[in-house]
Protein backbone atom coordinates (compact mmCIF):
# COMPACT_ATOMS: atom_id res chain seq x y z
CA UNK A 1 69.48 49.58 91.88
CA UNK A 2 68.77 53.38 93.23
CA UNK A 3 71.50 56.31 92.48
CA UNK A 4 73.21 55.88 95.46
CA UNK A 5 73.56 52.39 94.51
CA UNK A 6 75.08 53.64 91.68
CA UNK A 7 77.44 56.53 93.05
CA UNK A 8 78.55 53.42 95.70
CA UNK A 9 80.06 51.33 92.59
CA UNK A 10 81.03 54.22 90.61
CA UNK A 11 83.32 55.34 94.05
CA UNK A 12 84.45 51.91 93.65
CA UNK A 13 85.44 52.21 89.89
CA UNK A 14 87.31 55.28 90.69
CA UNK A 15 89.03 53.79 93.42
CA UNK A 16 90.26 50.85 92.06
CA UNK A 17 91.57 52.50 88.69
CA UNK A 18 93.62 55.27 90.99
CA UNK A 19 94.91 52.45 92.98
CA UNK A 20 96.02 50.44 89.92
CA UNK A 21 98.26 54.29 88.49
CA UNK A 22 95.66 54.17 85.67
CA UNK A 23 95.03 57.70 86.38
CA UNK A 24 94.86 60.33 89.51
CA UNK A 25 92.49 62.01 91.07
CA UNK A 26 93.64 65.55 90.12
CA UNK A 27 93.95 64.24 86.37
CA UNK A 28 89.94 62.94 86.72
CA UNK A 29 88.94 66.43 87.71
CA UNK A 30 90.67 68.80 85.82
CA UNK A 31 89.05 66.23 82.66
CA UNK A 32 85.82 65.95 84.27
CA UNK A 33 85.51 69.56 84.65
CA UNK A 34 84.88 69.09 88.65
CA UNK A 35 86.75 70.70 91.53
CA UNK A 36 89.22 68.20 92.91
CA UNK A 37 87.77 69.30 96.42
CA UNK A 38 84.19 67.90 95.12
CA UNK A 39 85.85 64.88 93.48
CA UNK A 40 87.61 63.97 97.07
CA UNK A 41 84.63 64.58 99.15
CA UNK A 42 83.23 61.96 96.95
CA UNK A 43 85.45 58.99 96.84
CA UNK A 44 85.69 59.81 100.28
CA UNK A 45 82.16 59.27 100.61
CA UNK A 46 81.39 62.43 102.54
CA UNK A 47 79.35 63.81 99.61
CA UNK A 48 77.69 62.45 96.80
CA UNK A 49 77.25 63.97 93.11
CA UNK A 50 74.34 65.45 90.91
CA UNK A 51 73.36 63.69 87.93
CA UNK A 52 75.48 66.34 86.15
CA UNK A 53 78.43 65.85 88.20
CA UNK A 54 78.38 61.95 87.07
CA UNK A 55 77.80 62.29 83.89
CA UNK A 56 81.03 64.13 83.67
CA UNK A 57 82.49 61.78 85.65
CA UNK A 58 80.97 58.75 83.01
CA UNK A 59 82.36 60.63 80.11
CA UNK A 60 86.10 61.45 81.57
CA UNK A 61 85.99 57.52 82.48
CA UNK A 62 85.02 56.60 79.19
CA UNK A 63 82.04 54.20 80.56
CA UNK A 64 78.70 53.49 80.57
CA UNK A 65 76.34 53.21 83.67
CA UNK A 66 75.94 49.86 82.76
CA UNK A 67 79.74 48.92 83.40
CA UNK A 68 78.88 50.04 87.04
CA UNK A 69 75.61 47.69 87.31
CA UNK A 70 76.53 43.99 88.42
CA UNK A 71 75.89 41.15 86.25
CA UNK A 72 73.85 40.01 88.69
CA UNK A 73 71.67 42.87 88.69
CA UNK A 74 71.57 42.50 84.74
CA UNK A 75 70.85 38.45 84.89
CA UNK A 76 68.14 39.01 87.14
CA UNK A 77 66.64 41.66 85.10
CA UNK A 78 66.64 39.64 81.94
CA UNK A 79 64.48 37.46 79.87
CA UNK A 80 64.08 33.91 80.92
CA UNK A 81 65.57 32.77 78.17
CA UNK A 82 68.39 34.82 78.25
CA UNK A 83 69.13 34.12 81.56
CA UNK A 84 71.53 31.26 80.67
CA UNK A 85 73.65 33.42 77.99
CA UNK A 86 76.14 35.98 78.50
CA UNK A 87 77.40 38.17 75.95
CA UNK A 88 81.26 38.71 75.86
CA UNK A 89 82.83 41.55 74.51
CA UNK A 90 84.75 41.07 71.36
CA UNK A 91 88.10 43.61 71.34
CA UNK A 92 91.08 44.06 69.41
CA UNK A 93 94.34 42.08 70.19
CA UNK A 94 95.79 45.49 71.48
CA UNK A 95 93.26 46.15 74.11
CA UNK A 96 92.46 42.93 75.34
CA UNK A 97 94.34 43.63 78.45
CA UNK A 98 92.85 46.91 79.76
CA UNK A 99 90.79 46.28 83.01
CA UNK A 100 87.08 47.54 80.94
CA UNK A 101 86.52 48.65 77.71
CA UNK A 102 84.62 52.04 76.17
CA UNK A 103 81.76 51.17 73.90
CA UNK A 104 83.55 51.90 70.99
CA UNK A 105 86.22 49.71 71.80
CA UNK A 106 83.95 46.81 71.72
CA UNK A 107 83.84 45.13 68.18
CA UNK A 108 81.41 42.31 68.40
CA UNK A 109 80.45 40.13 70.90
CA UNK A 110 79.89 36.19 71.49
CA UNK A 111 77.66 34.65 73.42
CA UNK A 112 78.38 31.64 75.85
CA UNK A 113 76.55 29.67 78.14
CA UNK A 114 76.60 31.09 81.50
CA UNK A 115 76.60 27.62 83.47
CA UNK A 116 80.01 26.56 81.06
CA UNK A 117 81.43 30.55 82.23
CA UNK A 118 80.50 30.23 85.93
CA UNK A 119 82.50 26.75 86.02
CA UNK A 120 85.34 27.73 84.76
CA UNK A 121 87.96 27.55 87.83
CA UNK A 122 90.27 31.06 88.34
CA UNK A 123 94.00 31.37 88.95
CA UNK A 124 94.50 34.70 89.94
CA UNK A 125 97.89 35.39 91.08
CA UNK A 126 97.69 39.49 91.00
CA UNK A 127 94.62 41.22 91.90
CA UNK A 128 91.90 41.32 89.13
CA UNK A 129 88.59 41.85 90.39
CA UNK A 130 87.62 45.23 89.08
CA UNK A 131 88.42 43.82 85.93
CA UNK A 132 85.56 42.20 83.14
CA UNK A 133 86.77 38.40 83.74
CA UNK A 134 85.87 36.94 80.11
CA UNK A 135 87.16 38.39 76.77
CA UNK A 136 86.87 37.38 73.42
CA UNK A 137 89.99 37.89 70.69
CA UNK A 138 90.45 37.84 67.49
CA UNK A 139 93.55 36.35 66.17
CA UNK A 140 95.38 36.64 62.61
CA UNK A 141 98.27 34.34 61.18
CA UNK A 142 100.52 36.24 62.84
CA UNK A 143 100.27 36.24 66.65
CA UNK A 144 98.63 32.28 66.51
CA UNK A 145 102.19 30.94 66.90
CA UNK A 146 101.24 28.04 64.56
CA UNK A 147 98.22 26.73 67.37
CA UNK A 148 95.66 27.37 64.69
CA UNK A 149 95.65 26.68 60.87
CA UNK A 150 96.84 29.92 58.77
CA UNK A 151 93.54 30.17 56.66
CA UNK A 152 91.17 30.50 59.39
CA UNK A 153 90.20 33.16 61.23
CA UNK A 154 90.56 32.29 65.28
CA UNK A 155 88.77 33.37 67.95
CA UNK A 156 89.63 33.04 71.46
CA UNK A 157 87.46 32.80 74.80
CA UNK A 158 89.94 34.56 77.64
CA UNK A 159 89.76 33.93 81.45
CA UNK A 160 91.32 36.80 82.39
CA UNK A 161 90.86 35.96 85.79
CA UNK A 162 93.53 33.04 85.25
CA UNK A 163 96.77 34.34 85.30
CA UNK A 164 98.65 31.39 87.05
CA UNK A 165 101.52 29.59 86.13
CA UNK A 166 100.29 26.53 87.10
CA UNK A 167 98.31 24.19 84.84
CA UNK A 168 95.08 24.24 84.53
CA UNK A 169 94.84 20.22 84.25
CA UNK A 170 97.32 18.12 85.50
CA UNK A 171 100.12 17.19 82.93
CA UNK A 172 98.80 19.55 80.21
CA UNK A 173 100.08 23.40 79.69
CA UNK A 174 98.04 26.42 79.45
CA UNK A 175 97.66 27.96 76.25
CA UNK A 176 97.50 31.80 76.95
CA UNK A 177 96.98 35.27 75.72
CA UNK A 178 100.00 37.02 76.54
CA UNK A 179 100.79 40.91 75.85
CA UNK A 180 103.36 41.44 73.30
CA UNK A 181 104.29 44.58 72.57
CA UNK A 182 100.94 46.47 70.79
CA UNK A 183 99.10 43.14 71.02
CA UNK A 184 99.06 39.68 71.94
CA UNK A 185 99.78 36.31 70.62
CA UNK A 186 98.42 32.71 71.85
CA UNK A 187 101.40 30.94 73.40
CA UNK A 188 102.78 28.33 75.96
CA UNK A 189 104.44 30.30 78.30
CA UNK A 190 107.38 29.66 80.80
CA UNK A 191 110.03 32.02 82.87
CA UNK A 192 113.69 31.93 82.83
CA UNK A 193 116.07 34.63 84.27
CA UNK A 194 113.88 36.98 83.79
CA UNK A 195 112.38 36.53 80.83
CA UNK A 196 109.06 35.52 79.32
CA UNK A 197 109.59 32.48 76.92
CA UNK A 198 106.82 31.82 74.50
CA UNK A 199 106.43 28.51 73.13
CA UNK A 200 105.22 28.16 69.65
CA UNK A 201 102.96 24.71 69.01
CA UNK A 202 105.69 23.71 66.37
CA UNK A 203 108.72 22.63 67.71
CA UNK A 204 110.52 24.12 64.37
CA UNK A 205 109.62 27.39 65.00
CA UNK A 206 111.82 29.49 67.63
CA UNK A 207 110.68 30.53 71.07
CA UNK A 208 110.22 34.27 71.15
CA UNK A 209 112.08 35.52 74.29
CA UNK A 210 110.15 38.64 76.33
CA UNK A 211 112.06 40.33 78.88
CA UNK A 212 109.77 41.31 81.88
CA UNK A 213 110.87 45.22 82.16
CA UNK A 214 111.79 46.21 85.49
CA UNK A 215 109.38 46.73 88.23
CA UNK A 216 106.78 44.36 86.59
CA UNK A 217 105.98 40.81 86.59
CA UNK A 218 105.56 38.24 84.71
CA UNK A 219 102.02 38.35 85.76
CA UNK A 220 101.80 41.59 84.31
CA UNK A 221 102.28 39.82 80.43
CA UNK A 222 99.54 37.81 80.60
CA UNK A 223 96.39 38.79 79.96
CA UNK A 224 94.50 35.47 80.96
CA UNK A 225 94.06 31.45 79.98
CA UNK A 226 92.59 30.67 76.89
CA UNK A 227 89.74 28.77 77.66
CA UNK A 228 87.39 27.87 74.56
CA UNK A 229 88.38 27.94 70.87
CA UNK A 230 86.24 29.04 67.41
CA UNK A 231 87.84 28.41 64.28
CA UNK A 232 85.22 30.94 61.80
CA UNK A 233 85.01 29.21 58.30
């Protein structure tokens, strides 16, 4: 990968994150130290940037160069026998649905067979492909909804690139990661008038009833299928 490789995906970054309201173009300047000119000629690709220049840019971002290199790039550059692993980022329940993380969001990570990732199927039903698809979470008593026993802490693998209604197998309902206020909880999800019903495993315990706030989705609530569970004894 040369620099302009790199200044080519880190246009894209910019792009995408401006187009999603995560922040403007004027904002990224004036925190980047840049001159909003300098910053336009560039995502406008009718300049590119000194080393300087994207290192502010990196910093303002909060990312790495590697969150601009492709995991391609990185699998081919690896060890043969790392070539079938892939390390997913272990984050807090609160930021599991932000697009990428900063490094020192990142609390652990877990590693999972590539071939069992790369055959998972996706359900996107709004746009996700700037984002890191798999995410790993770490869940307490509190936001399990009774899925997992109380005594054991629960980890969860997260296709965030499955964000459909629809079931994953016939006849048998997703289990999901869904945004809930500050965090998440693991829930069977439906949608009634408006509203984001979470289904506990228990059939005791209430449904917890989300309304989707206006000018969002339900789509919006879920940050992605749960797709592979460790119980941590």
């Amino acid at each position: 990968m040369t620099i302009q490789d790199l200044q080519d995906e880190l246009r894209s970054h910019i792009r995408a994150r401006i187009g999603r309201g995560e922040l403007t173009g004027s904002n990224l300047a004036r925190v980047a130290a840049l001159p909003q000119g300098h910053l336009s000629n560039f995502l406008n690709a009718r300049r590119g940037l000194s080393l300087e220049s994207m290192d502010r840019l990196l910093r303002a971002l909060q990312i790495g160069v590697l969150d601009l290199v492709s995991g391609d790039e990185l699998r081919r550059r690896a060890p043969r026998s790392l070539r079938d692993v892939e390390a997913v980022a272990m984050v807090s329940a609160e930021n599991a649905g932000l697009a990428r993380f900063a490094a020192d969001q990142v609390l652990d990570t877990r590693n999972f067979k590539r071939s069992f990732l790369r055959n998972l199927r996706p359900g996107i039903e709004v746009d996700r492909s700037d984002w890191l698809r798999f995410v790993v979470i770490r869940l307490d008593a509190r936001n399990s909804t009774g899925f997992f026993p109380r005594s054991i802490a629960t980890t969860l693998l997260v296709d965030r690139y499955y964000n459909s209604l629809e079931p994953y197998r016939r006849f048998h309902p997703n289990l999901y990661a869904v945004s809930v206020g500050d965090g998440c909880v693991a829930a069977q999800i439906s949608v009634c008038d408006n509203c984001l019903m979470l289904r506990p495993r228990e059939p005791r315990r209430p449904i917890e009833v989300v309304r989707i706030a206006p000018g969002r989705s339900c789509f919006d609530y879920i940050v992605g299928r749960v797709c592979h569970v460790g119980l941590e004894v």
